[in-house]
C-alpha atoms as a PDB file:
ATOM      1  CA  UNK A   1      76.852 -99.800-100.247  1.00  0.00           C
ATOM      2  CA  UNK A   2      73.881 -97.917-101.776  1.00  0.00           C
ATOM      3  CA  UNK A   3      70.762 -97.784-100.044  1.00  0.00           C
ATOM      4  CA  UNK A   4      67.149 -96.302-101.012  1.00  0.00           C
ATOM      5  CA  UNK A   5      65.794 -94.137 -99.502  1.00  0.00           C
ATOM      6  CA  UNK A   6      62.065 -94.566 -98.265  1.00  0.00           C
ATOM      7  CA  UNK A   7      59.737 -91.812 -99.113  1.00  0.00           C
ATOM      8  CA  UNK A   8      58.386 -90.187 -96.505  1.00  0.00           C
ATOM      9  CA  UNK A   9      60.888 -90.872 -93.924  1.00  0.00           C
ATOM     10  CA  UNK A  10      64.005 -89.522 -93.942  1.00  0.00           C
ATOM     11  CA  UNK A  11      65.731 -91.229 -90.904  1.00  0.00           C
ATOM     12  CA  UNK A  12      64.864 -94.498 -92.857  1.00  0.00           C
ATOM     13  CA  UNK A  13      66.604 -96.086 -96.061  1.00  0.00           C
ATOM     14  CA  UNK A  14      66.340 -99.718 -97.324  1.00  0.00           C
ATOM     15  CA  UNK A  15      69.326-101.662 -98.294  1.00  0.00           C
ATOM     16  CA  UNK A  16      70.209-103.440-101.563  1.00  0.00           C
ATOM     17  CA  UNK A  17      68.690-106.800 -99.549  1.00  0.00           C
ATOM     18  CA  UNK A  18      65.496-105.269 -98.484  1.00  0.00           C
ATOM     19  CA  UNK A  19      66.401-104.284 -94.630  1.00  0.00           C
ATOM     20  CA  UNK A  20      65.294-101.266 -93.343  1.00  0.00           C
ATOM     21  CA  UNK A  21      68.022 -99.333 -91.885  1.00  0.00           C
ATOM     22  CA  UNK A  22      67.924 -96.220 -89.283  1.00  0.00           C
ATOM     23  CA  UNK A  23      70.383 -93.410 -90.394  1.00  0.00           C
ATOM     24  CA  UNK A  24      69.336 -90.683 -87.721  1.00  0.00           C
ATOM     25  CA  UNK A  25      72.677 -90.478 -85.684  1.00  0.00           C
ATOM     26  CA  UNK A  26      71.224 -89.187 -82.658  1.00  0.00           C
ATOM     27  CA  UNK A  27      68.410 -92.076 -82.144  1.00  0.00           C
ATOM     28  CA  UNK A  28      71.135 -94.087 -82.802  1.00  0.00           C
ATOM     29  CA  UNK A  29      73.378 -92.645 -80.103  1.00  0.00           C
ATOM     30  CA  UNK A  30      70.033 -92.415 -77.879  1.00  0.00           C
ATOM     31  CA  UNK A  31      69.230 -96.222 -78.083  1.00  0.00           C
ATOM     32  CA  UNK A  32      72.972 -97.168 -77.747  1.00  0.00           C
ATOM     33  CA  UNK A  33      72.929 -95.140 -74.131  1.00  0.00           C
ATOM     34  CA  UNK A  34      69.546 -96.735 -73.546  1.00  0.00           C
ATOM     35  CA  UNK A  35      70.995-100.182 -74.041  1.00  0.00           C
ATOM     36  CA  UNK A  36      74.097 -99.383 -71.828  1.00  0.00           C
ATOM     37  CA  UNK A  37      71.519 -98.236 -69.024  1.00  0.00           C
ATOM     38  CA  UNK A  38      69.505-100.899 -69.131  1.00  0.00           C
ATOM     39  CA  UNK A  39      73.365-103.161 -69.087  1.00  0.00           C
ATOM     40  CA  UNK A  40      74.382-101.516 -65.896  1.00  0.00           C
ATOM     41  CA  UNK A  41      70.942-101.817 -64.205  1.00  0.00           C
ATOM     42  CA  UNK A  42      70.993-105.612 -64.710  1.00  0.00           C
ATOM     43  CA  UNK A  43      74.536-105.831 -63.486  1.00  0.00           C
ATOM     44  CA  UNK A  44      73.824-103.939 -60.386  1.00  0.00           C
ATOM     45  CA  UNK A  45      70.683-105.833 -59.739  1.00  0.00           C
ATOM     46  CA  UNK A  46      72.750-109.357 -60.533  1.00  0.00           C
ATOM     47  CA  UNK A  47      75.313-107.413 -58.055  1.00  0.00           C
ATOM     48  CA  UNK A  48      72.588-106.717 -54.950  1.00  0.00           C
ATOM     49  CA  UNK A  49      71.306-110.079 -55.439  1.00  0.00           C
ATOM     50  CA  UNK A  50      75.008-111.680 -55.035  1.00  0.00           C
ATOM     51  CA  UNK A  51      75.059-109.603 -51.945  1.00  0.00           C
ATOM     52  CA  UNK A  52      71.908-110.048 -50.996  1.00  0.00           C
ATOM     53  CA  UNK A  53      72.404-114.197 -51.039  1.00  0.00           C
ATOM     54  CA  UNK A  54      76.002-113.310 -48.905  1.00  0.00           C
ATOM     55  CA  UNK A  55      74.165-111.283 -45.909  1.00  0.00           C
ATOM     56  CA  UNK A  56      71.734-114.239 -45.718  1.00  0.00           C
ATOM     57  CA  UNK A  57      74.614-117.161 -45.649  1.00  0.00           C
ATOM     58  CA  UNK A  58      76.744-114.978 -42.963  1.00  0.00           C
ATOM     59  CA  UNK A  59      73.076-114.436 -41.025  1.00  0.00           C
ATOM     60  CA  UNK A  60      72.973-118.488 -41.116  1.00  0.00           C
ATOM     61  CA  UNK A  61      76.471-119.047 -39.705  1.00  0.00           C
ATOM     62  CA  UNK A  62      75.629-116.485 -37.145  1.00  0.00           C
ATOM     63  CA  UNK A  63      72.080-117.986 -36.388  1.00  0.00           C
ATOM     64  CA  UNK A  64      73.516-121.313 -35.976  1.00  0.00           C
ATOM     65  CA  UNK A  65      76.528-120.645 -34.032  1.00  0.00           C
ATOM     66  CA  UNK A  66      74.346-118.982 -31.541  1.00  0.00           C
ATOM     67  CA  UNK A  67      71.632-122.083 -31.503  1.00  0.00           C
ATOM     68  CA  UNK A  68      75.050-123.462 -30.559  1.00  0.00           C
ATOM     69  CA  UNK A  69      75.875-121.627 -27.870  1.00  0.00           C
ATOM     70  CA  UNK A  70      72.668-121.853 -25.963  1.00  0.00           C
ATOM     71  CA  UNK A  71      72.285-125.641 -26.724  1.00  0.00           C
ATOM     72  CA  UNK A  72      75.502-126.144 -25.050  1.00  0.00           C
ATOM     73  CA  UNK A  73      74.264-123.922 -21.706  1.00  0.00           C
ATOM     74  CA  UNK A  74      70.969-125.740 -21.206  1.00  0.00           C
ATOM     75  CA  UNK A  75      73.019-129.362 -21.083  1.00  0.00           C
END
């Protein structure tokens, strides 16, 4: 595919149907790591939150099996 390039700016060329393309390998490679940062950040804040939700249901069970407990020794 040819492309043109855009005077000016070397890390840019424009392709046969008008899009502007990046060719600079590196700030390619730089927002591809960016993207896979931000990825793993989201999946280990989805992660604390899963565990986060967990603690607070086993917390429950606890909270009521003890409201349990010391319903049954006042009767």
């Amino acid at each position: 595919m040819k492309h043109i390039k855009i005077e000016g700016h070397d890390e840019y060329v424009k392709s046969k149907s008008g899009v502007i393309l990046n060719i600079n390998k590196e700030e390619l490679e730089a927002a591809r790591m960016r993207k896979l940062a931000r990825k793993n950040q989201n999946n280990e804040i989805a992660q604390l939150q899963n565990d986060v939700s967990e603690i607070k249901s086993v917390l429950t069970n606890i909270v009521e099996k003890l409201d349990g407990i010391s319903n049954s020794k006042l009767k």
